[in-house]
Protein backbone atom coordinates (compact mmCIF):
# COMPACT_ATOMS: atom_id res chain seq x y z
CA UNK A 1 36.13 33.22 -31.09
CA UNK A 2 36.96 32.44 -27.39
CA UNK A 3 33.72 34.48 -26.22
CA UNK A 4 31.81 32.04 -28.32
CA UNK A 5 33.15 29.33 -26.98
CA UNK A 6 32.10 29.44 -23.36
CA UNK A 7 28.24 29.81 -23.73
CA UNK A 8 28.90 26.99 -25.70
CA UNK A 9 30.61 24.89 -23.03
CA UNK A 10 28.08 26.02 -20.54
CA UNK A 11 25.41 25.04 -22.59
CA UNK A 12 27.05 21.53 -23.02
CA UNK A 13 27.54 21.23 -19.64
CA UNK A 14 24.10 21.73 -18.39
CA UNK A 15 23.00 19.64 -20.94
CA UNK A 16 24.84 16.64 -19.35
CA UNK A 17 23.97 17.51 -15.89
CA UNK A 18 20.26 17.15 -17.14
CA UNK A 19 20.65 13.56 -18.95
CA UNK A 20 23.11 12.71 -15.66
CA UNK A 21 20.27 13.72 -13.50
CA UNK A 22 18.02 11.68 -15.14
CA UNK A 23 20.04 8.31 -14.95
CA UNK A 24 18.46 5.59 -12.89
CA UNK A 25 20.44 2.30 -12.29
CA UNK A 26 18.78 -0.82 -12.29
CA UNK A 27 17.67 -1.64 -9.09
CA UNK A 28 20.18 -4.18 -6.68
CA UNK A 29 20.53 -8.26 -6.59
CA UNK A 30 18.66 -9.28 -4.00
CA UNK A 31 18.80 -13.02 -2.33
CA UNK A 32 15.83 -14.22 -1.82
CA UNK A 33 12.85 -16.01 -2.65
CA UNK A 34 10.56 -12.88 -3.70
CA UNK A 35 10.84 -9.65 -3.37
CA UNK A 36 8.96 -6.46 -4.19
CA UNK A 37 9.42 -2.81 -3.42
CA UNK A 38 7.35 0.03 -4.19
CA UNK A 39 5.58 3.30 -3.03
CA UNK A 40 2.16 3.13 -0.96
CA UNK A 41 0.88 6.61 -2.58
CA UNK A 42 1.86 5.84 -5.92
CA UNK A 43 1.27 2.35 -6.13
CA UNK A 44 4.62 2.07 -8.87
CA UNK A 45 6.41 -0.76 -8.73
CA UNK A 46 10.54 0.57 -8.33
CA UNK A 47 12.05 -3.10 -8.13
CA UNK A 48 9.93 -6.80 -8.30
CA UNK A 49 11.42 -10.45 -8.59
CA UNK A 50 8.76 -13.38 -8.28
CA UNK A 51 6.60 -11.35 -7.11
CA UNK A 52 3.56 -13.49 -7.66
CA UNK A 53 5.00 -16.56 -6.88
CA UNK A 54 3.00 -18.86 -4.42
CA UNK A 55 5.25 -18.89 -1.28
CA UNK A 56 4.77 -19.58 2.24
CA UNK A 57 4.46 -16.43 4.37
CA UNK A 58 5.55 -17.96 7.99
CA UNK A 59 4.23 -14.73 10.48
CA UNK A 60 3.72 -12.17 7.55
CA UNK A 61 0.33 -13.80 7.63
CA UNK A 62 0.01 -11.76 11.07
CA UNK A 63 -0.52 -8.60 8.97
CA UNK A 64 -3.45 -10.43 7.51
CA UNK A 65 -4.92 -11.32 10.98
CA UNK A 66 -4.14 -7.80 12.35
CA UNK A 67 -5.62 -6.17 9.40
CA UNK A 68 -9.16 -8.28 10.12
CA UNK A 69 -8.81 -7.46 13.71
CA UNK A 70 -8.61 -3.60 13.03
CA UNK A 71 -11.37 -4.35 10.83
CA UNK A 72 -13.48 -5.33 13.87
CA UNK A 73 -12.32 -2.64 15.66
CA UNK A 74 -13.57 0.26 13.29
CA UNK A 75 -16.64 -1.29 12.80
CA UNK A 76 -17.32 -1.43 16.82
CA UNK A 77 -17.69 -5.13 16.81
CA UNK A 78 -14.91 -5.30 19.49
CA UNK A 79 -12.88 -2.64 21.73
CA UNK A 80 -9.29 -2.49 22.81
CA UNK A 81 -10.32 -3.04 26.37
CA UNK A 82 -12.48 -6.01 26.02
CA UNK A 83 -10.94 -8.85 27.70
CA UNK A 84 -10.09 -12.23 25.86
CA UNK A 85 -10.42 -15.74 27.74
CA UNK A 86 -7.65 -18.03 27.01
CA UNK A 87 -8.26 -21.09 25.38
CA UNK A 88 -6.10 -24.28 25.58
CA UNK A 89 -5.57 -24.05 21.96
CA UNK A 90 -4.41 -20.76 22.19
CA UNK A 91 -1.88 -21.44 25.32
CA UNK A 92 -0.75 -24.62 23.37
CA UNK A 93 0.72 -22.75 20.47
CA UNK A 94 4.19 -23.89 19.70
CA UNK A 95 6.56 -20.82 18.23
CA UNK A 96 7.08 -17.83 19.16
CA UNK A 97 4.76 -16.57 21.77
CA UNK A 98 3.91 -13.68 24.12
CA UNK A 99 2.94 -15.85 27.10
CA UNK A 100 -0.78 -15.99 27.88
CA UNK A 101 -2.36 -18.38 30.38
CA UNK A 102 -4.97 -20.37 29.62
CA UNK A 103 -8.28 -19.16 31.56
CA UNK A 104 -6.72 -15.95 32.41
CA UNK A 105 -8.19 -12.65 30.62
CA UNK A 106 -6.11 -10.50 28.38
CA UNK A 107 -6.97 -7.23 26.90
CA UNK A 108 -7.67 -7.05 22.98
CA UNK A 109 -5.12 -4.49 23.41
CA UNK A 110 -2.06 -6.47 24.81
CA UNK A 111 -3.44 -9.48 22.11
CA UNK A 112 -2.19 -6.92 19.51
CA UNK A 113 0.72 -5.90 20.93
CA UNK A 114 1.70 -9.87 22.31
CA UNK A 115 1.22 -10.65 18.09
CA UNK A 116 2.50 -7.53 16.67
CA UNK A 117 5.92 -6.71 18.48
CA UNK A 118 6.24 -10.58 19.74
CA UNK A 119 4.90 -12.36 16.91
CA UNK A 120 2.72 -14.05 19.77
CA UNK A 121 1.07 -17.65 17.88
CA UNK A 122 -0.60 -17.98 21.27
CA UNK A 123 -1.90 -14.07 20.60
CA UNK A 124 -3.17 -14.80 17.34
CA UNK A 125 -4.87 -17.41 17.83
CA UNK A 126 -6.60 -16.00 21.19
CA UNK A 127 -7.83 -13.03 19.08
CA UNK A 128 -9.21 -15.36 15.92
CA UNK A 129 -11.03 -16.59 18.51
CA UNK A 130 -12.67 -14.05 19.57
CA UNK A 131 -13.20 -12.10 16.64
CA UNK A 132 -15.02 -15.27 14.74
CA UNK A 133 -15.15 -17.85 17.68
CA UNK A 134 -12.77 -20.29 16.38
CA UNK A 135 -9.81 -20.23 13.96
CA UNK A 136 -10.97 -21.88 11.07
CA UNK A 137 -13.90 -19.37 10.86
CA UNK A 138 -11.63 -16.58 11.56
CA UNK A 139 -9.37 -18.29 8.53
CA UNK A 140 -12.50 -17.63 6.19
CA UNK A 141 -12.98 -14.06 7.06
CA UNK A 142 -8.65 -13.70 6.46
CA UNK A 143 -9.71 -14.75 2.75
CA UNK A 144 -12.90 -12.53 2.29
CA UNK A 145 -10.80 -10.11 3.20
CA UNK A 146 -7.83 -11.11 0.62
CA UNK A 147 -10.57 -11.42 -2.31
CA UNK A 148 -11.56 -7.88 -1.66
CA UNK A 149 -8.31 -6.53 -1.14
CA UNK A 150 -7.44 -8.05 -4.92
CA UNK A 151 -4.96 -10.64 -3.36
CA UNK A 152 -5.68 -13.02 -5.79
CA UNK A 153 -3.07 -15.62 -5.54
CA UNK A 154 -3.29 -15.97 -1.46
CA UNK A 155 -5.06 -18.40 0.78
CA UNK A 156 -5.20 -18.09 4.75
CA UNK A 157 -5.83 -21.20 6.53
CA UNK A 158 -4.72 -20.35 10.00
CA UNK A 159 -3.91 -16.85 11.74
CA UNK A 160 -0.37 -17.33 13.01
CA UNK A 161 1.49 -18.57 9.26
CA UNK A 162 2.64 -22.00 10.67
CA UNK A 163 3.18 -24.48 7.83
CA UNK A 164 0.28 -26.21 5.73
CA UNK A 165 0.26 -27.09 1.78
CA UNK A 166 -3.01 -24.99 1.30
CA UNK A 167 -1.44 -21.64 3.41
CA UNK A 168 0.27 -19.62 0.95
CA UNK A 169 0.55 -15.93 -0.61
CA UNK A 170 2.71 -13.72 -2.88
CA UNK A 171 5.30 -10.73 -2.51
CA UNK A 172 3.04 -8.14 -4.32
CA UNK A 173 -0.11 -9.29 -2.16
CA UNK A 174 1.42 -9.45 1.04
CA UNK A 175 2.34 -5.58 0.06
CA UNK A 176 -1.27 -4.99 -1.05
CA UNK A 177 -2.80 -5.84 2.44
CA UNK A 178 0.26 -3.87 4.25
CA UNK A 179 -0.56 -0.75 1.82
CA UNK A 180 -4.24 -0.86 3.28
CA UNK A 181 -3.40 -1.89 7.11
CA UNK A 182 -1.32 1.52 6.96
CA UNK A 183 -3.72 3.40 5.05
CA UNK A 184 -7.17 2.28 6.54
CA UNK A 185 -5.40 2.07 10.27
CA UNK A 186 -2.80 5.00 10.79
CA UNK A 187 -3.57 4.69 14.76
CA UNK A 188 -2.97 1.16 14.93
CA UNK A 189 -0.41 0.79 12.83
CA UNK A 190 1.77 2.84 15.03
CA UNK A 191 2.29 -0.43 17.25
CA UNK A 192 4.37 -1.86 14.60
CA UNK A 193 7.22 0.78 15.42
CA UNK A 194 7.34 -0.29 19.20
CA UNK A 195 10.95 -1.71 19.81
CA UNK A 196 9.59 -3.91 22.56
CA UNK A 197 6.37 -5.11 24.79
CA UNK A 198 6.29 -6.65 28.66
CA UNK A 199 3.99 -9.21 29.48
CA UNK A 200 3.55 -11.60 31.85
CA UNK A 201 7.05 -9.78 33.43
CA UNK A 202 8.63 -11.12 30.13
CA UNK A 203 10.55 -8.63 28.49
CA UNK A 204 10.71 -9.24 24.21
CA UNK A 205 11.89 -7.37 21.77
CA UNK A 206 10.71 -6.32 18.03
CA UNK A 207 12.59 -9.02 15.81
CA UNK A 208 12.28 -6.24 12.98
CA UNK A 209 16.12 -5.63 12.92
CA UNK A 210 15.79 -1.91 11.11
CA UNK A 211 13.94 -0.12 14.07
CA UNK A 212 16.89 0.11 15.47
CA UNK A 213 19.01 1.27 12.41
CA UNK A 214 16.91 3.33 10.26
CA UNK A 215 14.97 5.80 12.24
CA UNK A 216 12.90 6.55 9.52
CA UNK A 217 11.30 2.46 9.27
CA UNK A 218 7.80 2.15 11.31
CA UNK A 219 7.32 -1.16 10.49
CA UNK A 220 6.01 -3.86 10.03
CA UNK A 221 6.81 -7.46 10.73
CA UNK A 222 8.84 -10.32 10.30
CA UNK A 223 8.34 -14.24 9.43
CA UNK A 224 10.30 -17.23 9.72
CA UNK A 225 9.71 -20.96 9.18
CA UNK A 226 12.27 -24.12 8.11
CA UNK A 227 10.41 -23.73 4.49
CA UNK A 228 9.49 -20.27 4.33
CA UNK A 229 13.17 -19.08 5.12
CA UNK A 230 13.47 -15.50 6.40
CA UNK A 231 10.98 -12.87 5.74
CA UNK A 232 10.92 -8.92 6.36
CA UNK A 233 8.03 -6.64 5.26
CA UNK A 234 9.43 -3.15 5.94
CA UNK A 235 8.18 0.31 5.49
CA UNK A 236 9.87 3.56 5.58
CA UNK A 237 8.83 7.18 5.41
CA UNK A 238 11.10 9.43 4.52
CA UNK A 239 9.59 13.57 3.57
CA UNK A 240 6.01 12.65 1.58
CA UNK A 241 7.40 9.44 0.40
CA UNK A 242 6.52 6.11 1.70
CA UNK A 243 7.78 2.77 0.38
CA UNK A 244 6.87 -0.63 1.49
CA UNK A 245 9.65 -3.74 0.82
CA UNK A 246 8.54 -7.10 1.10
CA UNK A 247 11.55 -9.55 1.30
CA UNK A 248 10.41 -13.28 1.46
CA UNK A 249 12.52 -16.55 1.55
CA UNK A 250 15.90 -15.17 2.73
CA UNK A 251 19.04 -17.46 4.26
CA UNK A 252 18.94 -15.61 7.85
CA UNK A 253 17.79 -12.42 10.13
CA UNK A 254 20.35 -10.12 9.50
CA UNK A 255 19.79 -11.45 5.04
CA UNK A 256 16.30 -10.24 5.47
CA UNK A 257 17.21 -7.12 7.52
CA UNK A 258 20.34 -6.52 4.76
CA UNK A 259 18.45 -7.06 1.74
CA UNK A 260 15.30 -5.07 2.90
CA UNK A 261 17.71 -2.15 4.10
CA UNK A 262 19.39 -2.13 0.26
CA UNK A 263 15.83 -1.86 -1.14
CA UNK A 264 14.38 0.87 0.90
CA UNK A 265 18.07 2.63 0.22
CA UNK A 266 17.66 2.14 -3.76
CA UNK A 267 14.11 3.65 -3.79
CA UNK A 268 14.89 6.50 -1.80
CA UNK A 269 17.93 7.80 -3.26
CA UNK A 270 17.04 7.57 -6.99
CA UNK A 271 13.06 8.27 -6.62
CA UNK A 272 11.07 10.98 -5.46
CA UNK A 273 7.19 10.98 -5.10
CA UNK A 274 4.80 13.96 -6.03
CA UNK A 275 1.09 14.06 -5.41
CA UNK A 276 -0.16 16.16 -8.08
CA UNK A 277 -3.88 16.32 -7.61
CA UNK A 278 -6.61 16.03 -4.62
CA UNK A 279 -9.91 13.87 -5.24
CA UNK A 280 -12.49 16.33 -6.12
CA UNK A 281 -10.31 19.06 -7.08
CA UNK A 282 -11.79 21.04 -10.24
CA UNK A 283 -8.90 20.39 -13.27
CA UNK A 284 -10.75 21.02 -16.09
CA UNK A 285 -14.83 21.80 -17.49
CA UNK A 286 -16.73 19.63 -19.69
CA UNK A 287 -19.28 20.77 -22.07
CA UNK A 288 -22.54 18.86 -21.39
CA UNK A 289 -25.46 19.23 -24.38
CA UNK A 290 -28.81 19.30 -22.94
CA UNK A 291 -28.26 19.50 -19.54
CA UNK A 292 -29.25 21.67 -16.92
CA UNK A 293 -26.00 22.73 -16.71
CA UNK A 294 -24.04 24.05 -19.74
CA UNK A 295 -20.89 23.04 -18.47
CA UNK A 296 -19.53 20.15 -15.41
CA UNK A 297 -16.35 20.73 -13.34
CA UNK A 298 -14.40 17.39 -14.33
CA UNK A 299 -11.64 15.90 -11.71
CA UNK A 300 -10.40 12.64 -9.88
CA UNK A 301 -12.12 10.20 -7.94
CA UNK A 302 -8.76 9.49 -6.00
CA UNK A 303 -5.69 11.45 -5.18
CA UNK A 304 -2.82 11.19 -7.86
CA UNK A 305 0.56 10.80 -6.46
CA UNK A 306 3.43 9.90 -8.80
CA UNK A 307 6.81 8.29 -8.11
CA UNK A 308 9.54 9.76 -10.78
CA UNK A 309 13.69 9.96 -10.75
CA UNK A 310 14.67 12.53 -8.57
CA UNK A 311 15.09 16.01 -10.21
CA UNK A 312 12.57 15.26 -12.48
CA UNK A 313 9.79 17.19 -11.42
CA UNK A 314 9.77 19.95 -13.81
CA UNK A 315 9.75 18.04 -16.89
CA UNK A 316 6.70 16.26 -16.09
CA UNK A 317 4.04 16.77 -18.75
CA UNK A 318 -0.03 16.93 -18.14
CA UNK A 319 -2.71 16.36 -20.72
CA UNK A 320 -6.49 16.69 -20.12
CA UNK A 321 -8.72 14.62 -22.37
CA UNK A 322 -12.14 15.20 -22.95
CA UNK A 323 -14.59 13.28 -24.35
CA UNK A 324 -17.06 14.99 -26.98
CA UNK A 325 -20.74 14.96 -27.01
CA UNK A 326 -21.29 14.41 -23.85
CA UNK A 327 -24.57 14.42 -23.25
CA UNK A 328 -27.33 15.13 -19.96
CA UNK A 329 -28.47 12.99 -17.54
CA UNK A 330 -24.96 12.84 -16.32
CA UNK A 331 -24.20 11.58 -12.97
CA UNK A 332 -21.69 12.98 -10.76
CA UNK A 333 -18.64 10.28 -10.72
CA UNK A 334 -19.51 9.53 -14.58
CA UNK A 335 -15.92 9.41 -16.43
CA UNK A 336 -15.89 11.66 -18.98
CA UNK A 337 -12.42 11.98 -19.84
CA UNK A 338 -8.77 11.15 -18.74
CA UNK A 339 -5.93 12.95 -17.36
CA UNK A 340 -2.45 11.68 -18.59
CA UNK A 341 0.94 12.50 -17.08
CA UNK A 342 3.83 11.98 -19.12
CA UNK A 343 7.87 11.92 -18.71
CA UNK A 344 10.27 12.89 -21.64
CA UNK A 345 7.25 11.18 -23.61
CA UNK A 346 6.87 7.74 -21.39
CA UNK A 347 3.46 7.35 -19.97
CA UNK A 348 3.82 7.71 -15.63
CA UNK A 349 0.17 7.83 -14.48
CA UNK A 350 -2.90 7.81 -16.45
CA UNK A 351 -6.24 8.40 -14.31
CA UNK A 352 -10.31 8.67 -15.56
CA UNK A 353 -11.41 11.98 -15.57
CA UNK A 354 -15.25 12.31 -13.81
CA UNK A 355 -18.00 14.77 -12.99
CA UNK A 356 -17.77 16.43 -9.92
CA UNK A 357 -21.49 17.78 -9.91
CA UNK A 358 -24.92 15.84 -11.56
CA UNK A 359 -26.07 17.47 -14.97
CA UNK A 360 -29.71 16.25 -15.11
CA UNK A 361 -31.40 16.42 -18.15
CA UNK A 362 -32.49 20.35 -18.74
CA UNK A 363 -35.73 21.87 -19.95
CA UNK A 364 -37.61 22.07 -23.36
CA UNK A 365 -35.97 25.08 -24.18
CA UNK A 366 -32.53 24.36 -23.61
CA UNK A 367 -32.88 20.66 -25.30
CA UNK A 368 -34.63 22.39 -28.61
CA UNK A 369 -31.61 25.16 -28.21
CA UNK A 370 -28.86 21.75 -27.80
CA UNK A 371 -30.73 19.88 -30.66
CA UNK A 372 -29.94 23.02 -33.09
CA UNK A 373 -26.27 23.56 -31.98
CA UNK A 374 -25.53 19.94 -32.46
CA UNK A 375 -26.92 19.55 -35.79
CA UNK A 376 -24.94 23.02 -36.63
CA UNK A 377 -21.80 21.66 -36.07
């Protein structure tokens, strides 16, 4: 009897270690306002509260403005070296500010940094101006962007996030614009890590308190107003696995820094993110009737990343579905199927399968050949 016995123990024991290693605790109290905290590749949501409440973003609205400006950029309607006349408006900005003269020339270039590591006013309005010739336009072209973007509950009336009843946005789209600034702008985006920025012989440093404690954070800016409170959006890369925190409406700096820290903590130690598939990777064939081609290679349109509890990996499950009858002209991109990922039998990502290669409608002979097959079946 005792040899029986230890297998037996064993076997209980790794059984536990399994369940243990699947526990995930709910995710931390934080105080504020709003928060949200998720992973860029993933898109999954790992801890939310109020997250599409209407709340006032204070300078988080400067990831809006830089996000238009790199816009510009790419499309070579400006250049980091052009050169930027001052306005008055722009030199009379009350806040925080990087310095500018008015009448003097600045660089697009120092613009971005003055707003991005200063949280210049006086720098975002200077480059609103020049991007659409005066704020108000430059507002408009902040909300085009936000209706593309799918930031349906936020409204841009200015470029710098000072206070006004119809200037307002929400945790999870505030995170949707910082998810594409990162994305669309890797090279610009590494400004947002820079600790500090001289201008003017003035000396200022990042207010984004966890540059300095978490080597790992890169970003990306913070906001503060009477009615906004404290704000912090923060992103962290740590391996493959980037998360983005937004923390709105806090009680002070080092709330915002604290809470934002706990987040990015949570997500990291209990989550772990995979990317399973490429775009256009071949996962499966399709059989098309009356095609040129007998048979389509079937994949993603997008790459598939998924965020699961650490340790988890292996037990992930991956289903291919099909559809039947599918029949010629088919166009390359055309879904014809899904691909489903599943853990311990909860759904985790579910994606459209598509053609990878155009099936155009095939000859006499191989529609006659189709037309008999089919009615066969």
């Amino acid at each position: 009897m005792r040899t029986s016995i230890a297998p037996v123990l064993l076997l209980l024991l790794f059984s536990q270690m399994l369940q243990a290693a699947a526990l995930v605790p709910a995710p931390p109290k934080i105080a504020a306002s709003g928060y949200l905290l998720f992973d860029m590749n993933s898109g999954r949501v790992l801890a939310e509260s109020h997250a599409d409440d209407r709340l006032e973003p204070a300078s988080l609205t400067k990831i809006m403005t830089a996000y238009a400006v790199f816009r510009e950029l790419r499309e070579g309607n400006i250049s980091l070296d052009d050169k930027v006349l001052v306005s008055e408006k722009a030199w009379k900005m009350p806040g925080s500010r990087m310095f500018i003269e008015v009448g003097k020339q600045v660089s697009v270039r120092d613009l971005l940094k003055g707003m991005i590591i200063q949280s210049g006013n006086d720098a975002s309005v200077a480059l609103a101006e020049y991007v659409a010739g005066d704020e108000a336009t430059f507002a408009k072209l902040m909300n085009q962007h936000a209706q593309r973007l799918g930031m349906a509950h936020s409204h841009f009336v200015n470029s710098t996030g000072l206070p006004d009843p119809d200037h307002y946005t929400t945790p999870r789209d505030i995170a949707r614009v910082t998810a594409a600034l990162i994305r669309e702008f890797p090279d610009y985006y590494a400004m947002y890590k820079e600790k500090a920025f001289t201008y003017n012989g003035i000396t200022q440093n990042n207010r984004n308190r966890l540059l300095w404690r978490d080597a790992t954070v890169d970003g990306v800016k913070t906001g503060h107003t009477e009615a906004a409170g404290y704000c912090l959006v923060s992103s962290a890369q740590r391996d493959n696995m980037r998360l983005i925190s937004v923390v709105m409406g806090t009680a002070s700096d080092k709330a915002r820094a604290r809470e934002s820290q706990t987040l990015l903590n949570y997500g990291f130690r209990f989550f772990e993110t995979h990317k399973l598939y490429s775009a256009g990777q071949p996962l499966t064939k399709a059989r098309v009737w009356k095609g040129e081609r007998e048979q389509v290679d079937l994949g993603l349109a997008e790459d598939l990343y998924v965020t699961i509890p650490r340790r988890q990996y292996k037990a992930l499950k991956i289903r291919s579905e099909v559809k039947p009858g599918l029949m010629a002209p088919l166009a390359r991109g055309s879904k014809a199927g899904r691909l489903v990922v599943t853990l311990e039998g909860e759904p985790v990502s579910e994606r459209p399968l598509v053609a990878l290669q155009d099936d155009p409608e095939g000859g006499i002979w191989r529609q006659l050949t189709d037309s008999v097959l089919l009615w066969l079946e």
